[in-house]
PDB file of N, CA and C in Angstrom:
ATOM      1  N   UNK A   1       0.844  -1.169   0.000  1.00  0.00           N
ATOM      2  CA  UNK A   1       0.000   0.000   0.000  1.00  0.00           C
ATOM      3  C   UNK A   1       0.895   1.240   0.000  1.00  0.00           C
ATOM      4  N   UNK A   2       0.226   2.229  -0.830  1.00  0.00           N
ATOM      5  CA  UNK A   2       1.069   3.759  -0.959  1.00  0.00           C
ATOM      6  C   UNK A   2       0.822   4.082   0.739  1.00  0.00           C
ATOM      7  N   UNK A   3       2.159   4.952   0.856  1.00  0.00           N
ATOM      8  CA  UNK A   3       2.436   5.698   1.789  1.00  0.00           C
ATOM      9  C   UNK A   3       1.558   7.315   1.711  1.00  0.00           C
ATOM     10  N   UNK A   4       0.475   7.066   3.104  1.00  0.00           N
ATOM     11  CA  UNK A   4      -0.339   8.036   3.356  1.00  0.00           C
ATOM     12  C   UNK A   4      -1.118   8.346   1.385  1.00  0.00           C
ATOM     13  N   UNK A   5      -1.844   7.259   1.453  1.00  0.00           N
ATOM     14  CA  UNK A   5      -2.340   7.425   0.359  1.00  0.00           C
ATOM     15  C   UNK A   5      -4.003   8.596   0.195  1.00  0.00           C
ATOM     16  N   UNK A   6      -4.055   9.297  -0.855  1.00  0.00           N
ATOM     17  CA  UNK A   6      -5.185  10.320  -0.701  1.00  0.00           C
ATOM     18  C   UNK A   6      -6.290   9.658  -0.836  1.00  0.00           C
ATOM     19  N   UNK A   7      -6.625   8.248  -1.645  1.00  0.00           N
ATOM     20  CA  UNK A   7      -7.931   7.359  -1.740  1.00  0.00           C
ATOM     21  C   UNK A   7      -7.237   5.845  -1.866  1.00  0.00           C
ATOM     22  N   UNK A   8      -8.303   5.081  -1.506  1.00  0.00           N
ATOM     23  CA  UNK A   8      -8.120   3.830  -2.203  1.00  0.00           C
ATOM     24  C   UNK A   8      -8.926   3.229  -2.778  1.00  0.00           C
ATOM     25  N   UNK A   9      -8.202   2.274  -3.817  1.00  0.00           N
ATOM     26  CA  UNK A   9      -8.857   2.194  -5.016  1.00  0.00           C
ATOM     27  C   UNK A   9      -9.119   0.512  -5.122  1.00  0.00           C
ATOM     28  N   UNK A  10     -10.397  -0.327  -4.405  1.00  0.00           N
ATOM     29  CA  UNK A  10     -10.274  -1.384  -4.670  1.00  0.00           C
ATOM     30  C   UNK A  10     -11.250  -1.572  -6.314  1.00  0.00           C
ATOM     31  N   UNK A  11     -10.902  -2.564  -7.084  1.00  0.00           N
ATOM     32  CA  UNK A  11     -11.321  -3.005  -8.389  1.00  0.00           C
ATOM     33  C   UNK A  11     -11.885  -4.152  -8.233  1.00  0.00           C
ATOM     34  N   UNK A  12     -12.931  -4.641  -7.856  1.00  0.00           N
ATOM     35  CA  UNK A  12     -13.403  -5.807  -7.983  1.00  0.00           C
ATOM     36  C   UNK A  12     -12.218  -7.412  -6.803  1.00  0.00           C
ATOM     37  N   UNK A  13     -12.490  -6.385  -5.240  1.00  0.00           N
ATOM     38  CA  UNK A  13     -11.083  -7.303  -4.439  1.00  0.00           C
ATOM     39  C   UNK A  13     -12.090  -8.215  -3.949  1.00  0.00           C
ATOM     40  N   UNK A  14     -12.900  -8.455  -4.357  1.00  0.00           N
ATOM     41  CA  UNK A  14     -13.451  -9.910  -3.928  1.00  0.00           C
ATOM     42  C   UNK A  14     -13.551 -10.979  -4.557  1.00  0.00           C
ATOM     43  N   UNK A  15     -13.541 -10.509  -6.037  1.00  0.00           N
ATOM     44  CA  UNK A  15     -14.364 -11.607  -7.027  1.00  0.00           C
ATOM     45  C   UNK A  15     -13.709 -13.193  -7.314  1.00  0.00           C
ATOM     46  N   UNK A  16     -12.221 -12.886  -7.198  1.00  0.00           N
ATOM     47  CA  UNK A  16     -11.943 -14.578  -6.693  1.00  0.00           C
ATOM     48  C   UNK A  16     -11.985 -15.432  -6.073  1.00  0.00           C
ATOM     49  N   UNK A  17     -12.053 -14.802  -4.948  1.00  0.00           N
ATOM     50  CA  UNK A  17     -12.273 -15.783  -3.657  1.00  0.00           C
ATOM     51  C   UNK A  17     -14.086 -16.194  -3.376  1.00  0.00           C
ATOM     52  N   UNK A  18     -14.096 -17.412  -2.781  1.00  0.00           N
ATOM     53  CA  UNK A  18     -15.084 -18.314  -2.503  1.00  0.00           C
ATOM     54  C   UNK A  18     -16.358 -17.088  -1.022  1.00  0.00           C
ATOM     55  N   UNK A  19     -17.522 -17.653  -1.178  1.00  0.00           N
ATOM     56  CA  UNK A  19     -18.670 -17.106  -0.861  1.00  0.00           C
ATOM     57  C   UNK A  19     -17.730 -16.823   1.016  1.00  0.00           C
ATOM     58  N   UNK A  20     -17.498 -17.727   1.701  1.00  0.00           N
ATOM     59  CA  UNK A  20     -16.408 -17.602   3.262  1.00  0.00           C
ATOM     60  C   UNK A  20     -16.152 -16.483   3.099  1.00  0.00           C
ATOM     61  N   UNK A  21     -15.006 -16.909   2.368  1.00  0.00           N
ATOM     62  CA  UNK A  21     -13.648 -15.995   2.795  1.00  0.00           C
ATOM     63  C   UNK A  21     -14.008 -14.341   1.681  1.00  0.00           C
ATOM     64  N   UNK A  22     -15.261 -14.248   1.016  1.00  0.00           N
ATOM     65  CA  UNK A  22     -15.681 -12.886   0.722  1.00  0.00           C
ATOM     66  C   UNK A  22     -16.295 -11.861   1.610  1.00  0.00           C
ATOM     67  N   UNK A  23     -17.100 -12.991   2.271  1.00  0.00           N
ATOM     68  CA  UNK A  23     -17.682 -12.592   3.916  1.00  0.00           C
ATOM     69  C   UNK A  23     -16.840 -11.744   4.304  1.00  0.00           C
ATOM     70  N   UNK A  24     -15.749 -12.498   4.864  1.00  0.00           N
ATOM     71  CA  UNK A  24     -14.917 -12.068   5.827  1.00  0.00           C
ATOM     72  C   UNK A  24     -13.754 -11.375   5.824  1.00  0.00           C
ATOM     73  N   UNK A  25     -14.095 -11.043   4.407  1.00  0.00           N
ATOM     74  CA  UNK A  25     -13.118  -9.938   3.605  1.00  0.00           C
ATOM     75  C   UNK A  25     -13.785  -8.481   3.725  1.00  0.00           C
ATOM     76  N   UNK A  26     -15.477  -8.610   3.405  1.00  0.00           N
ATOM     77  CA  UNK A  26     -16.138  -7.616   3.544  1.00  0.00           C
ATOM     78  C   UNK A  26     -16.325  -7.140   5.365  1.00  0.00           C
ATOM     79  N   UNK A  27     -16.566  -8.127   5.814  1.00  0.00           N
ATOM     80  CA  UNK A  27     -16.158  -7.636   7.081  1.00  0.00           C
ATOM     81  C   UNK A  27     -14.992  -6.879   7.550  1.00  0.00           C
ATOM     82  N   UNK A  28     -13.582  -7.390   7.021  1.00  0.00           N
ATOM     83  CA  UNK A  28     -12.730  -6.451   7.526  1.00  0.00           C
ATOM     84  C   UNK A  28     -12.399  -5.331   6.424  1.00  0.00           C
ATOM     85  N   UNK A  29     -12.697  -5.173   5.498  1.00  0.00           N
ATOM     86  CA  UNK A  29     -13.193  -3.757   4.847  1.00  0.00           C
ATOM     87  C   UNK A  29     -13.890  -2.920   5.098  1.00  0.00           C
ATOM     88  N   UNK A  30     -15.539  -3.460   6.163  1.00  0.00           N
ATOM     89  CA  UNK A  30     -15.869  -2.150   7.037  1.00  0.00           C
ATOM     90  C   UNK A  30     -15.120  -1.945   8.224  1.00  0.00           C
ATOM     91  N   UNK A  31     -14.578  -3.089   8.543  1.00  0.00           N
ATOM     92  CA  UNK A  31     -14.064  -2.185   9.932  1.00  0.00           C
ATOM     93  C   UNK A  31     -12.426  -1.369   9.580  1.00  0.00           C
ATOM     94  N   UNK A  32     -12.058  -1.304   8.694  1.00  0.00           N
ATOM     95  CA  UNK A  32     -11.131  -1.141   7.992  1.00  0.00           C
ATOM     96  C   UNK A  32     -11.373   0.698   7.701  1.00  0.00           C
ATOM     97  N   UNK A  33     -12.901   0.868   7.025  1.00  0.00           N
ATOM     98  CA  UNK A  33     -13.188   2.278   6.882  1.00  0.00           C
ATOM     99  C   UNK A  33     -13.287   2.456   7.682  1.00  0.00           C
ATOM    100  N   UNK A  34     -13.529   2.092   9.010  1.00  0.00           N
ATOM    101  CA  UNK A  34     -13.779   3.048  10.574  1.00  0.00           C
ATOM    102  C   UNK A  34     -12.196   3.285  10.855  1.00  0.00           C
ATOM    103  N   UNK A  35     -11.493   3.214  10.577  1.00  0.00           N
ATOM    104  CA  UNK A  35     -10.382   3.380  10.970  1.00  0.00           C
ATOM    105  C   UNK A  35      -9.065   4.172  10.274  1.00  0.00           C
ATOM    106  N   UNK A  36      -9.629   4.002   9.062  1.00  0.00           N
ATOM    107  CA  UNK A  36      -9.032   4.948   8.234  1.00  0.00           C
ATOM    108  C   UNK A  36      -9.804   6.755   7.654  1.00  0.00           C
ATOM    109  N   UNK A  37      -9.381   7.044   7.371  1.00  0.00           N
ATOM    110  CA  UNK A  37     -10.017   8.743   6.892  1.00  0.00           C
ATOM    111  C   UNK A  37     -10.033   9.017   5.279  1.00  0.00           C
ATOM    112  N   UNK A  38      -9.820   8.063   4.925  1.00  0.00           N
ATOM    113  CA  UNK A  38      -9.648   8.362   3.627  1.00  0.00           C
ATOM    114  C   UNK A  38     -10.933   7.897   2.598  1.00  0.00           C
ATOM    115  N   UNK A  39     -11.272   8.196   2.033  1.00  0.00           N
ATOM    116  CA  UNK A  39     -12.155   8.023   0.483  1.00  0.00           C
ATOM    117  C   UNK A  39     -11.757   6.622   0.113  1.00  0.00           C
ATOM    118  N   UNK A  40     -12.477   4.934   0.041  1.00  0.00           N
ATOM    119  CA  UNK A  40     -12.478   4.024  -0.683  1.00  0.00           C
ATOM    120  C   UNK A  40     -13.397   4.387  -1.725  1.00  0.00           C
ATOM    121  N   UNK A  41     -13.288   4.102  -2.859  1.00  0.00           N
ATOM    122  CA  UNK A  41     -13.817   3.520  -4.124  1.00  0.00           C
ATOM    123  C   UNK A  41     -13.401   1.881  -4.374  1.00  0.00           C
ATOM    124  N   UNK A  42     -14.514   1.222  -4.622  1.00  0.00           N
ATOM    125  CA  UNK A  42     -15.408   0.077  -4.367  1.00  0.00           C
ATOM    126  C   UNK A  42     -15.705  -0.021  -6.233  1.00  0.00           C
ATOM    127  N   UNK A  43     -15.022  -0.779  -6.917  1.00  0.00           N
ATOM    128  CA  UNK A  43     -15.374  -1.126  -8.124  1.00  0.00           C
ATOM    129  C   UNK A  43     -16.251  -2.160  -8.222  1.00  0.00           C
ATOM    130  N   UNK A  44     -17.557  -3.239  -8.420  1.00  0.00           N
ATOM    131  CA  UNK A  44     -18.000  -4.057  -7.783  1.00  0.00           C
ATOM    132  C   UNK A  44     -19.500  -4.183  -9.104  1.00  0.00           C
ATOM    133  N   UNK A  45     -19.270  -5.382  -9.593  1.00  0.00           N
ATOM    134  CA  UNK A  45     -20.778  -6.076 -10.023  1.00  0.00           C
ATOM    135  C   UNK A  45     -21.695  -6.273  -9.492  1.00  0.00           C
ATOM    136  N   UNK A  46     -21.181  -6.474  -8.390  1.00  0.00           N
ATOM    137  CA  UNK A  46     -22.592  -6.885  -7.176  1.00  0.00           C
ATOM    138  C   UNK A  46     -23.287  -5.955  -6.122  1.00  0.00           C
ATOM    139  N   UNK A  47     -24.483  -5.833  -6.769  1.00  0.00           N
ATOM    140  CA  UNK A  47     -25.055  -4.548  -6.014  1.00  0.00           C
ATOM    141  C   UNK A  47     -25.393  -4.406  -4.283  1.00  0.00           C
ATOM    142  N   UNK A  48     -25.516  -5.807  -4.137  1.00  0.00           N
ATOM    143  CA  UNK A  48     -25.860  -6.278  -2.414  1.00  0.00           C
ATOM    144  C   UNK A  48     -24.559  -5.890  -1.629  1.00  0.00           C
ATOM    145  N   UNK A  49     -23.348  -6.203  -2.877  1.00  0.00           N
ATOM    146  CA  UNK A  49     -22.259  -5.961  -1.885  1.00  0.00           C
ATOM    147  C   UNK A  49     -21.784  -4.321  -2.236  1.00  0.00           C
ATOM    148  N   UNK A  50     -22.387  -3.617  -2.857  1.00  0.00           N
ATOM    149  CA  UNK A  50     -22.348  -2.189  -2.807  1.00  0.00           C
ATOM    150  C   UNK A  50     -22.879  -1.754  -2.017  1.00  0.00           C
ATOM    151  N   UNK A  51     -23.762  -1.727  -1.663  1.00  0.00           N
ATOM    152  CA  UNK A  51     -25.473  -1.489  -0.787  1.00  0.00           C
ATOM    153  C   UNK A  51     -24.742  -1.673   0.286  1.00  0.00           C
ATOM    154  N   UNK A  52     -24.196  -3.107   1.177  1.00  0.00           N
ATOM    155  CA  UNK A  52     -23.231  -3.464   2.579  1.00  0.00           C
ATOM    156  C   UNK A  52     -22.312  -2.477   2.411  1.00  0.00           C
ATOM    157  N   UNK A  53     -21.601  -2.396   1.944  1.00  0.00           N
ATOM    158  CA  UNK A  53     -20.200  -1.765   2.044  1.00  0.00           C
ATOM    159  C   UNK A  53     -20.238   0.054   1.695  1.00  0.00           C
ATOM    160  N   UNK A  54     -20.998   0.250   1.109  1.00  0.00           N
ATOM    161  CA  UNK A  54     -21.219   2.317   0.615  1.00  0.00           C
ATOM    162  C   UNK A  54     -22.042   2.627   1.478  1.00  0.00           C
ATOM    163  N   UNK A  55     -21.211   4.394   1.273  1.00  0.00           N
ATOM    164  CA  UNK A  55     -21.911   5.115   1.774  1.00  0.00           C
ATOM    165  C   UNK A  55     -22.669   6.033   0.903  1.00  0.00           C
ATOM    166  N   UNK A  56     -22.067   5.822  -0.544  1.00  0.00           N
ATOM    167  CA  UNK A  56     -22.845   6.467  -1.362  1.00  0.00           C
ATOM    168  C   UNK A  56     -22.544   5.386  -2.798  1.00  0.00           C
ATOM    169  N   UNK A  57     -23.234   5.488  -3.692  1.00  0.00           N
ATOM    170  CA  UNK A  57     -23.352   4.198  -4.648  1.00  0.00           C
ATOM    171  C   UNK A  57     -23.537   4.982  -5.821  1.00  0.00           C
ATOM    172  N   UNK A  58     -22.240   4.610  -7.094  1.00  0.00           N
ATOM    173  CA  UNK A  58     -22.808   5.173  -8.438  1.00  0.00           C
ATOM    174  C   UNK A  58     -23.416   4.056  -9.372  1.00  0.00           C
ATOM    175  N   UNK A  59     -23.950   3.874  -9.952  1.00  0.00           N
ATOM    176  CA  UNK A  59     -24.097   2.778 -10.980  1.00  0.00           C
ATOM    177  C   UNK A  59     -24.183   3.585 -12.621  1.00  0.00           C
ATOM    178  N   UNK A  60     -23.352   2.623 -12.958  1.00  0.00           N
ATOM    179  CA  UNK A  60     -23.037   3.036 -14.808  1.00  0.00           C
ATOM    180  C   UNK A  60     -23.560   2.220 -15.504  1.00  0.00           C
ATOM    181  N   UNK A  61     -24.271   2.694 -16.281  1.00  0.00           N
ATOM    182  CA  UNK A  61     -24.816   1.640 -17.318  1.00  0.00           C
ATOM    183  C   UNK A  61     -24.867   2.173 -18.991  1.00  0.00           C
ATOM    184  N   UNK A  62     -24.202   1.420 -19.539  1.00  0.00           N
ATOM    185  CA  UNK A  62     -23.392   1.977 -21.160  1.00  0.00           C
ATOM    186  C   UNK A  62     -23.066   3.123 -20.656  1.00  0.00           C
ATOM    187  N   UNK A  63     -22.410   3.384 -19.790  1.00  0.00           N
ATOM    188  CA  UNK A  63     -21.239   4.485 -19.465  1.00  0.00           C
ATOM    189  C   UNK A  63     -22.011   5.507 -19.116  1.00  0.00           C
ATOM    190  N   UNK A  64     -22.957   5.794 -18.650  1.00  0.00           N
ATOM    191  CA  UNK A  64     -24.314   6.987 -17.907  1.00  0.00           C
ATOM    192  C   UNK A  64     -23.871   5.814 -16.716  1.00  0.00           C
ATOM    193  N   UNK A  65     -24.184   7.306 -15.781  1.00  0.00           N
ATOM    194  CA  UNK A  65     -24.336   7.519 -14.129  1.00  0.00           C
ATOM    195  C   UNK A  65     -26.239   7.492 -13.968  1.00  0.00           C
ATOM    196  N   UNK A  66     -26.162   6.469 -13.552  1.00  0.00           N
ATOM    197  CA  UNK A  66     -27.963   6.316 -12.957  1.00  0.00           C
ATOM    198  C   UNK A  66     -28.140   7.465 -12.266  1.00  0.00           C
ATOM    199  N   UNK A  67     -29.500   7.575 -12.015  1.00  0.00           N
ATOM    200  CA  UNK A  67     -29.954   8.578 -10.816  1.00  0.00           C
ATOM    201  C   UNK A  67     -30.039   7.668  -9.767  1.00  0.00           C
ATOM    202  N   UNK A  68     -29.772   8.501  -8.491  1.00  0.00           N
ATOM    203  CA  UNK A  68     -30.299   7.857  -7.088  1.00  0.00           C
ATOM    204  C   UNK A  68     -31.474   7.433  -6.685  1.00  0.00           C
ATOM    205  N   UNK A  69     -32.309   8.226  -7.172  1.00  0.00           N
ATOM    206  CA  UNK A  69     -34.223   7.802  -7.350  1.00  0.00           C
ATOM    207  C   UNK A  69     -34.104   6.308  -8.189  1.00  0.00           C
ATOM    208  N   UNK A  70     -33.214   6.408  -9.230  1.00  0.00           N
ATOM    209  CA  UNK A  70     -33.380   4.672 -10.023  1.00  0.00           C
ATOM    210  C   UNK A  70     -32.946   3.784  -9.341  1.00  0.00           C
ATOM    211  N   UNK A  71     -31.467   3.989  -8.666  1.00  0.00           N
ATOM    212  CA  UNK A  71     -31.404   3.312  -8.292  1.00  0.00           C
ATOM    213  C   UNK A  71     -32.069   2.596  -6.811  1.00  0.00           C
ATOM    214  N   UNK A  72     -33.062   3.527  -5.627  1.00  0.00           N
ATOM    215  CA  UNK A  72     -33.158   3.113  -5.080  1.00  0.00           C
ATOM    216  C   UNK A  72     -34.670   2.195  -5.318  1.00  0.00           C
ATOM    217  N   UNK A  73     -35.182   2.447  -6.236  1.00  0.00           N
ATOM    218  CA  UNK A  73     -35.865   1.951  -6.977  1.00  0.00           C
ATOM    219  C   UNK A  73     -35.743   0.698  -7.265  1.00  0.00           C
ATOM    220  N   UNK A  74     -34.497   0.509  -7.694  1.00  0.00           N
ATOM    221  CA  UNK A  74     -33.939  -0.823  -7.658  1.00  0.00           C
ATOM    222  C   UNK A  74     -34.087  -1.578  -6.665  1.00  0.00           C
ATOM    223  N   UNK A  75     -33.646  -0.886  -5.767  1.00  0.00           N
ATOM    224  CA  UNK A  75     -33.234  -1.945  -4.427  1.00  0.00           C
ATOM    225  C   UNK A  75     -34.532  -2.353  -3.897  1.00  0.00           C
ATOM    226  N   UNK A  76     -35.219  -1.223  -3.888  1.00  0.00           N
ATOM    227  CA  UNK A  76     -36.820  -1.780  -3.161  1.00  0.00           C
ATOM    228  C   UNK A  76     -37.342  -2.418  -4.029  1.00  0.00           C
ATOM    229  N   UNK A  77     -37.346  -2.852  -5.234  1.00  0.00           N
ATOM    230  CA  UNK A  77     -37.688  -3.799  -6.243  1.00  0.00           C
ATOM    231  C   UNK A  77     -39.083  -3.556  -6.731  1.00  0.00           C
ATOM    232  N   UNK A  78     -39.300  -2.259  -6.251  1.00  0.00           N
ATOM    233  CA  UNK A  78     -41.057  -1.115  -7.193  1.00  0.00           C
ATOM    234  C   UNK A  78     -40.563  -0.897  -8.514  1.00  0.00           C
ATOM    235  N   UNK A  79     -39.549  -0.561  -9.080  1.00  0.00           N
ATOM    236  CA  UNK A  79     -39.564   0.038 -10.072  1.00  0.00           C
ATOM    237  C   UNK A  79     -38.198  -0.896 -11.030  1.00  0.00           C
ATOM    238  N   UNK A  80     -38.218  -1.754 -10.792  1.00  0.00           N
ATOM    239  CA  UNK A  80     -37.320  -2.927 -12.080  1.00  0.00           C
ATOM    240  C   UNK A  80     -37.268  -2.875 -13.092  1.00  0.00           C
ATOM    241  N   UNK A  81     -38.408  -2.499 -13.552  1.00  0.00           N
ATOM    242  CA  UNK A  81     -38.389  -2.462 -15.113  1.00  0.00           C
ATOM    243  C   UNK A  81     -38.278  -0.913 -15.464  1.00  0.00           C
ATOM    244  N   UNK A  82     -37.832  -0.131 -14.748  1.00  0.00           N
ATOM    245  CA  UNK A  82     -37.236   1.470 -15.555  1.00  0.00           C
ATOM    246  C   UNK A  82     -35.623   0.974 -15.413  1.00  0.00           C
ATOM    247  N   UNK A  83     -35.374  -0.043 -14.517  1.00  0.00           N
ATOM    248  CA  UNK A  83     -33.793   0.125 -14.476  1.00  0.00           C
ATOM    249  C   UNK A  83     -33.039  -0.036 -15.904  1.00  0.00           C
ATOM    250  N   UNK A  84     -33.818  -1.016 -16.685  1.00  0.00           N
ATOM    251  CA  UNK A  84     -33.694  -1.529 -18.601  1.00  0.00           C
ATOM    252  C   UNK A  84     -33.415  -0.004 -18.807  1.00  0.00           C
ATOM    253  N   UNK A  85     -33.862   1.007 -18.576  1.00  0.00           N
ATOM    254  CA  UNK A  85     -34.327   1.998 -19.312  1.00  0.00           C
ATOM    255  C   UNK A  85     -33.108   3.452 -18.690  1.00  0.00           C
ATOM    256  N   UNK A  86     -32.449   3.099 -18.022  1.00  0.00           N
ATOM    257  CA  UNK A  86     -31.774   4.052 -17.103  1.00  0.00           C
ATOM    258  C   UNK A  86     -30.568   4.198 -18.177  1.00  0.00           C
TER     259      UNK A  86
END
């Protein structure tokens, strides 16, 4: 890891490892932000594990930034079929 780094930048740090040891990776990644001060960015396919882990969530789709109304839309699962459309 950079020395006194200004953000960090994980890219998808779960996706190899098995359903366990992702757990318990995401576990010590939140307790990880309580302890640090800095800005993570969270690159991530999986929206459940965006949702656990953010404090704020972008989603791109063909390279557009969703709205926050779509996406929470999403999550409460009312509005699914505008997400096609976002």
């Amino acid at each position: 890891m950079a020395r006194d780094p200004k953000v960090l930048l994980l890219d998808e740090p779960f996706s190899a490892v098995d359903q366990v040891t992702r757990r318990r990776l995401q576990r010590e990644l939140a307790l990880l932000r309580q302890q640090i001060d800095i800005p993570i960015v969270l690159v991530t396919h999986d929206l459940e594990e965006a949702a656990a882990l953010a404090d704020q969530i972008c989603v791109l789709h063909n390279g557009v930034s969703c709205s926050k109304m779509l996406l929470m839309c999403f999550f409460v699962g009312r509005c699914r079929r505008w997400w096609r459309a976002c």
